[in-house]
C-alpha atoms as a PDB file:
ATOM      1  CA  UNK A   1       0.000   0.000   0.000  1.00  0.00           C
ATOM      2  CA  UNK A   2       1.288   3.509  -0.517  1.00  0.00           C
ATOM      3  CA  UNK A   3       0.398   7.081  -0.157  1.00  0.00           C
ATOM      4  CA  UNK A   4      -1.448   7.269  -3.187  1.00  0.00           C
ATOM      5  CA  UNK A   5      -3.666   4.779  -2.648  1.00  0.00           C
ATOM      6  CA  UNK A   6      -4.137   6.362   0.791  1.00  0.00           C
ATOM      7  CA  UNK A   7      -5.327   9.569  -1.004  1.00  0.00           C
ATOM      8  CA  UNK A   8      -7.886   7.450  -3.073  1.00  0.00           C
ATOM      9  CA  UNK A   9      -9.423   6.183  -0.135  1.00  0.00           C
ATOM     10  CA  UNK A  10     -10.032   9.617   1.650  1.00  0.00           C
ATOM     11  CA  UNK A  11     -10.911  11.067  -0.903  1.00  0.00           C
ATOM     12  CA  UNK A  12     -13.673   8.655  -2.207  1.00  0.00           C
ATOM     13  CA  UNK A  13     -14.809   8.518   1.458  1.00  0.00           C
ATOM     14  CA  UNK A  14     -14.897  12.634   1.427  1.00  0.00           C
ATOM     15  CA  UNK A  15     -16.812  13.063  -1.852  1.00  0.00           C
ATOM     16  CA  UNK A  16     -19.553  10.259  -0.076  1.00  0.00           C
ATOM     17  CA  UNK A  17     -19.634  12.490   3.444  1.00  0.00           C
ATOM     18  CA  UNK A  18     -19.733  15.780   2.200  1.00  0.00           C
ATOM     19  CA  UNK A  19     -23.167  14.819   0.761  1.00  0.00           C
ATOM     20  CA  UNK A  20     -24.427  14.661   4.412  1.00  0.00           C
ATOM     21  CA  UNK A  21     -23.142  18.671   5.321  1.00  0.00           C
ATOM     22  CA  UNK A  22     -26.756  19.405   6.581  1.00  0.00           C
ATOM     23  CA  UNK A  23     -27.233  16.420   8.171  1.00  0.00           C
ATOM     24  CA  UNK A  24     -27.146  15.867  11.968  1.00  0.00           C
ATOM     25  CA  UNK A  25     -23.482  14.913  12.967  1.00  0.00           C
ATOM     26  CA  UNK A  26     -24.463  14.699  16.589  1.00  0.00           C
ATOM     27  CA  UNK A  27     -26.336  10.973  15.513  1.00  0.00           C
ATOM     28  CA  UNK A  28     -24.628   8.011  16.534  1.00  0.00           C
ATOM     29  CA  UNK A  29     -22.173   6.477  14.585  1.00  0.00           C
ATOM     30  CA  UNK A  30     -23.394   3.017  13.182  1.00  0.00           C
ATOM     31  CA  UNK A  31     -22.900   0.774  16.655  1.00  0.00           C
ATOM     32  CA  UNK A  32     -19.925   3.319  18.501  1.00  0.00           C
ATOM     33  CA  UNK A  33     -20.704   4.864  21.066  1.00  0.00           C
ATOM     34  CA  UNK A  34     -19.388   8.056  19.612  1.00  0.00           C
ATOM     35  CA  UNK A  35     -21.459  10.371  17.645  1.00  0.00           C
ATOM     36  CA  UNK A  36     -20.939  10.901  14.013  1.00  0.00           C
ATOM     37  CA  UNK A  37     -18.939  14.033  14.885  1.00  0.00           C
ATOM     38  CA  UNK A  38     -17.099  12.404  17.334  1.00  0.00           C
ATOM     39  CA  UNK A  39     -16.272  10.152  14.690  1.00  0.00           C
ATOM     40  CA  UNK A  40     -15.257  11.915  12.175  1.00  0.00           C
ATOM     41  CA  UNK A  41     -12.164  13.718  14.554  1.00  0.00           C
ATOM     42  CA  UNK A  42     -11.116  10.374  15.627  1.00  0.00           C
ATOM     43  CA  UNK A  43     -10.615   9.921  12.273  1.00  0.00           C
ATOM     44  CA  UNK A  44      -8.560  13.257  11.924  1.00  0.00           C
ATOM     45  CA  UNK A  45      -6.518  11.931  15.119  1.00  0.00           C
ATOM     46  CA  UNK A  46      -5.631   8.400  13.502  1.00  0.00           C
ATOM     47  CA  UNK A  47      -4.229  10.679  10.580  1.00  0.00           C
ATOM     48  CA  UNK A  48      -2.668  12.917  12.510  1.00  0.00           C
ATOM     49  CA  UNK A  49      -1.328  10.185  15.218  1.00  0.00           C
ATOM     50  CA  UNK A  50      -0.022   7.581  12.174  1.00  0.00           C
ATOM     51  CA  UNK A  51       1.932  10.968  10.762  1.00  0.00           C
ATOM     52  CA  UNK A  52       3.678  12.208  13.540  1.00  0.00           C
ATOM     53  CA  UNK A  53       5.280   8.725  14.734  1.00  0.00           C
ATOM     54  CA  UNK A  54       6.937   8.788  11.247  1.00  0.00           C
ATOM     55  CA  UNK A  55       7.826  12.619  11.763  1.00  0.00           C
ATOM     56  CA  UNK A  56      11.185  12.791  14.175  1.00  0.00           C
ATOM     57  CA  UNK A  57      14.284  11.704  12.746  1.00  0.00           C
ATOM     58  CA  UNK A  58      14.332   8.530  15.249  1.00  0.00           C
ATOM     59  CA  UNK A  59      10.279   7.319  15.140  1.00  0.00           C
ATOM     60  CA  UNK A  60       9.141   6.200  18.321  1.00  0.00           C
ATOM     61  CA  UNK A  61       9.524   2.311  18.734  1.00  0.00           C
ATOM     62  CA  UNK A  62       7.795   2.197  22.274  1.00  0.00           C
ATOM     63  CA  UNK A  63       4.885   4.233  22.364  1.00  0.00           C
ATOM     64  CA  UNK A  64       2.965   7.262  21.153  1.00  0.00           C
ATOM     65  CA  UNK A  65       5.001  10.933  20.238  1.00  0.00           C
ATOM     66  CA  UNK A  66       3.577  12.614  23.383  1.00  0.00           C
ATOM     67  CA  UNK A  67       1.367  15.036  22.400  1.00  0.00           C
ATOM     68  CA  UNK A  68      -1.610  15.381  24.879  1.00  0.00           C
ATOM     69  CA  UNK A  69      -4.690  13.680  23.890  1.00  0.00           C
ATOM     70  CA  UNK A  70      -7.999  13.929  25.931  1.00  0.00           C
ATOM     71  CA  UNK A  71     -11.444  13.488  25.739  1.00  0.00           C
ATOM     72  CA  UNK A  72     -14.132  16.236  25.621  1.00  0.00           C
ATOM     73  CA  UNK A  73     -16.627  14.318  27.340  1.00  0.00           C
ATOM     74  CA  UNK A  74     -16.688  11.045  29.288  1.00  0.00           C
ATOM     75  CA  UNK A  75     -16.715   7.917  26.713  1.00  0.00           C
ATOM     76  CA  UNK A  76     -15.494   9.935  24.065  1.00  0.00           C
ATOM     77  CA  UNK A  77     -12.714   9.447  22.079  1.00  0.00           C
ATOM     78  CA  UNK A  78      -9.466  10.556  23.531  1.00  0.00           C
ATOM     79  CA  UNK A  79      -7.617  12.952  20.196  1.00  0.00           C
ATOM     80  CA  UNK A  80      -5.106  15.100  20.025  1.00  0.00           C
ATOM     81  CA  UNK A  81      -6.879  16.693  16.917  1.00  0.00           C
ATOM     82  CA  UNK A  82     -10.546  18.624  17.473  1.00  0.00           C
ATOM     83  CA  UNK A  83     -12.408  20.342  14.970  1.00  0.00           C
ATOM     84  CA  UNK A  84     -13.977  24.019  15.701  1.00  0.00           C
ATOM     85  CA  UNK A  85     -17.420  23.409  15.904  1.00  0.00           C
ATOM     86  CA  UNK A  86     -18.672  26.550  14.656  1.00  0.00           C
ATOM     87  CA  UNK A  87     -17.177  25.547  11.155  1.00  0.00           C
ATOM     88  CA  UNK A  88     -19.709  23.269  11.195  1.00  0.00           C
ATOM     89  CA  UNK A  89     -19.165  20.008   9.105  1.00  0.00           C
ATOM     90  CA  UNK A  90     -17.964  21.155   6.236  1.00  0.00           C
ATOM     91  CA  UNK A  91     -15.535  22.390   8.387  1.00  0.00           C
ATOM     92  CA  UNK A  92     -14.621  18.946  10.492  1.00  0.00           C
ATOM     93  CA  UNK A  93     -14.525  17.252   6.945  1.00  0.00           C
ATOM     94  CA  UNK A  94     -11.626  19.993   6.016  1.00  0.00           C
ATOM     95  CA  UNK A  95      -9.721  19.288   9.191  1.00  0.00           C
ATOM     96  CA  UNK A  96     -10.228  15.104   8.407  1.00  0.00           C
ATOM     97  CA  UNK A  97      -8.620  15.814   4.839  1.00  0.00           C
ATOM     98  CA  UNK A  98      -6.143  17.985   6.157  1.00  0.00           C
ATOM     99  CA  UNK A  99      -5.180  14.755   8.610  1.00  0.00           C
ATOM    100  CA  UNK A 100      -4.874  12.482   5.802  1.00  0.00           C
ATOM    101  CA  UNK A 101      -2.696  14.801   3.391  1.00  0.00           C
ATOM    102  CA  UNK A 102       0.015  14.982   6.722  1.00  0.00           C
ATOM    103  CA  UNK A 103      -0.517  11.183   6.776  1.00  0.00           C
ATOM    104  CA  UNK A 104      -0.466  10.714   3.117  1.00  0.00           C
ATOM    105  CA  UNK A 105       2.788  12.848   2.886  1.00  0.00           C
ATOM    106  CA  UNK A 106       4.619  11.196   5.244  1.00  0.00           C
ATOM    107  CA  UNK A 107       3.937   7.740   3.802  1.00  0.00           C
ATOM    108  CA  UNK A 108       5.370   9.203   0.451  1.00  0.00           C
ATOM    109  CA  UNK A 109       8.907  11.018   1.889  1.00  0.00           C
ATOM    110  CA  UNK A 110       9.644   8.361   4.821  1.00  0.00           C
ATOM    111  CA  UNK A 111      12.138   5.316   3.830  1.00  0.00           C
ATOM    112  CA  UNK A 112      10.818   2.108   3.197  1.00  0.00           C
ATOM    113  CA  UNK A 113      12.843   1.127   6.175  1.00  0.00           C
ATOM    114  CA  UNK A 114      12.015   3.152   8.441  1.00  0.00           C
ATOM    115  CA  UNK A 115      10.160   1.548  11.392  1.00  0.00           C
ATOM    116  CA  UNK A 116       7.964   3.198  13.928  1.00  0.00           C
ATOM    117  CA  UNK A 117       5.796   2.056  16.932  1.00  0.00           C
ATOM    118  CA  UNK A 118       1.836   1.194  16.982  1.00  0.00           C
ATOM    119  CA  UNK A 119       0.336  -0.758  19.408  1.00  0.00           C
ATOM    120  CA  UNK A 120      -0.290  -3.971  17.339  1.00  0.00           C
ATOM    121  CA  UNK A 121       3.104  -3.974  15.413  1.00  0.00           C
ATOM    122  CA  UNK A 122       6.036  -1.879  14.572  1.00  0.00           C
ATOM    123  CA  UNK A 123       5.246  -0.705  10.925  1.00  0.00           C
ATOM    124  CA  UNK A 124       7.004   0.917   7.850  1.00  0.00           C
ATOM    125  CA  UNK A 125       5.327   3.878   6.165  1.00  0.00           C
ATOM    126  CA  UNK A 126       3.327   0.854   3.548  1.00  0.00           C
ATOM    127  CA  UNK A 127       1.801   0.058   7.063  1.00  0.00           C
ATOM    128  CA  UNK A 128       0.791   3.400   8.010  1.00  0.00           C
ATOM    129  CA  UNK A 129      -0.888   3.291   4.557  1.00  0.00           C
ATOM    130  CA  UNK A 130      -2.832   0.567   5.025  1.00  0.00           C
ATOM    131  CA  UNK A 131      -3.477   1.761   8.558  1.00  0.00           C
ATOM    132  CA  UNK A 132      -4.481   4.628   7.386  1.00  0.00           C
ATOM    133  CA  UNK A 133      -7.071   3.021   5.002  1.00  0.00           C
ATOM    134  CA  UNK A 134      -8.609   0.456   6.964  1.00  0.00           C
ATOM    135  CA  UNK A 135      -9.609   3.566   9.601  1.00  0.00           C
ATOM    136  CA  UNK A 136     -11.108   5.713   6.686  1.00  0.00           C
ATOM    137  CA  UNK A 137     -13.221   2.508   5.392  1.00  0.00           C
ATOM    138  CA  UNK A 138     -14.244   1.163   8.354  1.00  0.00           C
ATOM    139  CA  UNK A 139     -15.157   4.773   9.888  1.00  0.00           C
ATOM    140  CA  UNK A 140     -16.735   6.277   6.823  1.00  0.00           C
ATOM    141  CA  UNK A 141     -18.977   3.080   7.338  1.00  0.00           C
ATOM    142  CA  UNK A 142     -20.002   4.112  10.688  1.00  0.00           C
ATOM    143  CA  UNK A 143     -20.455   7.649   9.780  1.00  0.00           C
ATOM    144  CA  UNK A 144     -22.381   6.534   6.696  1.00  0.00           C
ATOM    145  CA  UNK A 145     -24.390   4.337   9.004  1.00  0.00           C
ATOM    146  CA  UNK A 146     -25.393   7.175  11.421  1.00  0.00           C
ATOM    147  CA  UNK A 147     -25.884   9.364   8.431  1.00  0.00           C
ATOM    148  CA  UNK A 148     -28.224   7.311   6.417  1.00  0.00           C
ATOM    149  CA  UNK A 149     -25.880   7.393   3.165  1.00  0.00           C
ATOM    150  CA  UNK A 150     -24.789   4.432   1.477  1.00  0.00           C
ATOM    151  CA  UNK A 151     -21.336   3.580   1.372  1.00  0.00           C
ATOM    152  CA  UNK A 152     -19.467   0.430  -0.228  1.00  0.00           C
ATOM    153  CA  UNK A 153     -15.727   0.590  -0.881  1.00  0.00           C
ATOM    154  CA  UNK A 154     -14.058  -1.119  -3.778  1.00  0.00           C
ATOM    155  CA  UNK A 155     -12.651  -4.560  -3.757  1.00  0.00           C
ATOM    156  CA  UNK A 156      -9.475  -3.149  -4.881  1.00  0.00           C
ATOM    157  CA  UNK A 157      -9.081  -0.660  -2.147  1.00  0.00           C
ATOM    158  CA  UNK A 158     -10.047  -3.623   0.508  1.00  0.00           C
ATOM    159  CA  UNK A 159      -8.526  -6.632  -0.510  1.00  0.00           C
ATOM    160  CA  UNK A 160      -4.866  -5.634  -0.433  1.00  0.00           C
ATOM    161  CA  UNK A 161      -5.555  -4.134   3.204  1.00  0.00           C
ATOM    162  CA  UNK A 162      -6.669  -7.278   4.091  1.00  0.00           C
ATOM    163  CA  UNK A 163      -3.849  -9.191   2.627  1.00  0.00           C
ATOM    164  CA  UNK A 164      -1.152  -6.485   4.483  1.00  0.00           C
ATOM    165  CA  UNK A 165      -3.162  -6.262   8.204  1.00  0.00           C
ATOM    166  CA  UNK A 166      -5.133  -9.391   8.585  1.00  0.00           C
ATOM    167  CA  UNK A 167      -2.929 -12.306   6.705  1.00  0.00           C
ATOM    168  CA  UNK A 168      -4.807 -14.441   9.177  1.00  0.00           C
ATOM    169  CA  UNK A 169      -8.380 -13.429   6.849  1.00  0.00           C
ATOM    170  CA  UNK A 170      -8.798 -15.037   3.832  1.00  0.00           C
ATOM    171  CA  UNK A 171     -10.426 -12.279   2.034  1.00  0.00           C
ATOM    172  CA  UNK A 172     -13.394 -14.224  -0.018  1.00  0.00           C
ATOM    173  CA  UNK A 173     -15.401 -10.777  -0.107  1.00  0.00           C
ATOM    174  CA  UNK A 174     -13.190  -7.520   0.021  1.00  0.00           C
ATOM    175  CA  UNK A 175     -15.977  -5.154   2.047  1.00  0.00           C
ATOM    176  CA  UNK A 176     -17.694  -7.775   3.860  1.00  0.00           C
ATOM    177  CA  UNK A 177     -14.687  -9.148   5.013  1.00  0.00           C
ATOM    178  CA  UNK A 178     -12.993  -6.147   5.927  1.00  0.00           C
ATOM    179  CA  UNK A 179     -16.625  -5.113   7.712  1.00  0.00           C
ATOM    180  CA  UNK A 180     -16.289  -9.005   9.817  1.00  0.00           C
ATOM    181  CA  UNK A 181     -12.609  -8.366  10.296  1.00  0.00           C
ATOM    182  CA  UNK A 182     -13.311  -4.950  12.328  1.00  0.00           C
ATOM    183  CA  UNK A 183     -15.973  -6.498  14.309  1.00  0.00           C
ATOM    184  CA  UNK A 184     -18.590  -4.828  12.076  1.00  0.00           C
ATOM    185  CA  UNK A 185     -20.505  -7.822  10.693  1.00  0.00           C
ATOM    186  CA  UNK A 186     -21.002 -11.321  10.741  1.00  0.00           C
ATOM    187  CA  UNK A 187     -20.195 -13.650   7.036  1.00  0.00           C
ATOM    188  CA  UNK A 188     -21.725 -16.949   5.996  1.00  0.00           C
ATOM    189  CA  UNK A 189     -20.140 -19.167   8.740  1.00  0.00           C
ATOM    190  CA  UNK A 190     -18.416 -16.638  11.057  1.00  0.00           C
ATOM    191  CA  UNK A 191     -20.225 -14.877  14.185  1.00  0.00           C
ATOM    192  CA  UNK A 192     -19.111 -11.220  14.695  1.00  0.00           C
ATOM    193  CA  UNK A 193     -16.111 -10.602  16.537  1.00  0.00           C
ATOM    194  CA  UNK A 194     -16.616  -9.053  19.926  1.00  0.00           C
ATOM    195  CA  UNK A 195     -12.728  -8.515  19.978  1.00  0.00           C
ATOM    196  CA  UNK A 196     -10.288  -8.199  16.900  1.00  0.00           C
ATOM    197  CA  UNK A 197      -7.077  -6.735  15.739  1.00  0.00           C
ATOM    198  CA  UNK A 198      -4.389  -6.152  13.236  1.00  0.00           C
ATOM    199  CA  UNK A 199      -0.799  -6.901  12.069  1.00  0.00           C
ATOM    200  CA  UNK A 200       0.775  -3.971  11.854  1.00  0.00           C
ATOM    201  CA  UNK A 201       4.483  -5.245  11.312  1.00  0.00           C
ATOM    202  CA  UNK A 202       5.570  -5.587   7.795  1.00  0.00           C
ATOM    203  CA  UNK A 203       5.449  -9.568   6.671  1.00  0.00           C
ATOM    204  CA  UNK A 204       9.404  -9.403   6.313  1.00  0.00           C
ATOM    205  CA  UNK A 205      11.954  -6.713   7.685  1.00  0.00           C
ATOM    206  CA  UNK A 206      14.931  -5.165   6.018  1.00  0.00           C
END
């Protein structure tokens, strides 16, 4: 995965959202128990989080480049990143692209060898990308659920996330796998996950 591919999925996910600007953002997301606004920074703050840990010269290998992330309200998420929320959404959706392009820039300047620290899996910047694009699928989803829009990613954006994150998934379909292998959904066979993750660390290392 790589920074351009990264773009593609933002900005499909974008040109879906920003059909919902008059919508109310205060909703739940999908099954979270954030609201769609909510959502939408902790979106903005996986961006920004994935882009700084490949910032400093060394990248952190144990543990987060400590900024100070809270939460606005109890059960919320925790972000660094908050959108002004008298810019309304079309305003939060500017500060979510604005998260990807530092993300998606990074991924394209930073080394293929350079390693830096997440919590499942020290990844290279192909990592971050895929990071990066599982969050904006999976999250666009909830938002889309909340929103009432409807929202189906490609195969080709899904499947090689899949293969890079979850080598343990055999990918039959793309989106509903990806959906199962977030604990969004259940396939023919396979009961929703009440607890998943990924595989951050590249499949071989330099």
């Amino acid at each position: 995965m790589n920074a351009d591919h990264l773009d593609d999925a933002v900005q499909l996910a974008l040109g879906t959202l920003r059909t919902a600007i008059d919508a109310d953002w205060d909703v739940p997301a999908g099954d979270l128990d954030w609201s769609c606004w909510e959502t939408a920074e902790h979106l903005s703050d996986d961006f920004f989080g994935y882009a700084v840990r490949l910032g400093p010269r060394t990248p952190p290998r144990h543990g987060e480049v400590p900024y100070l992330w809270q939460r606005l309200r109890p059960g919320g998420p925790s972000n660094a990143v908050h959108a002004d929320r008298s810019a309304g959404p079309a305003g939060l959706l500017r500060v979510v692209e604005a998260s990807a392009a530092l993300l998606t820039a990074m991924v394209r300047t930073t080394p293929a060898h350079v390693r830096a620290w997440h919590v499942w899996g020290e990844a290279d910047p192909a990592g971050f990308a895929a990071m990066g694009i599982v969050e904006t699928l999976v999250h666009t989803h909830d938002l889309a659920t909340g929103l009432g829009l409807a929202w189906e990613p490609p195969g080709e954006l899904c499947e090689p996330v899949l293969r890079r994150l979850f080598p343990h998934v055999a990918p039959d379909e793309p989106w509903p796998t990806l959906l199962w292998a977030t604990g969004r959904g259940e396939l023919p066979g396979r009961a929703r996950l009440s607890e998943w993750r990924w595989y951050a660390a590249p499949l071989t290392n330099p």
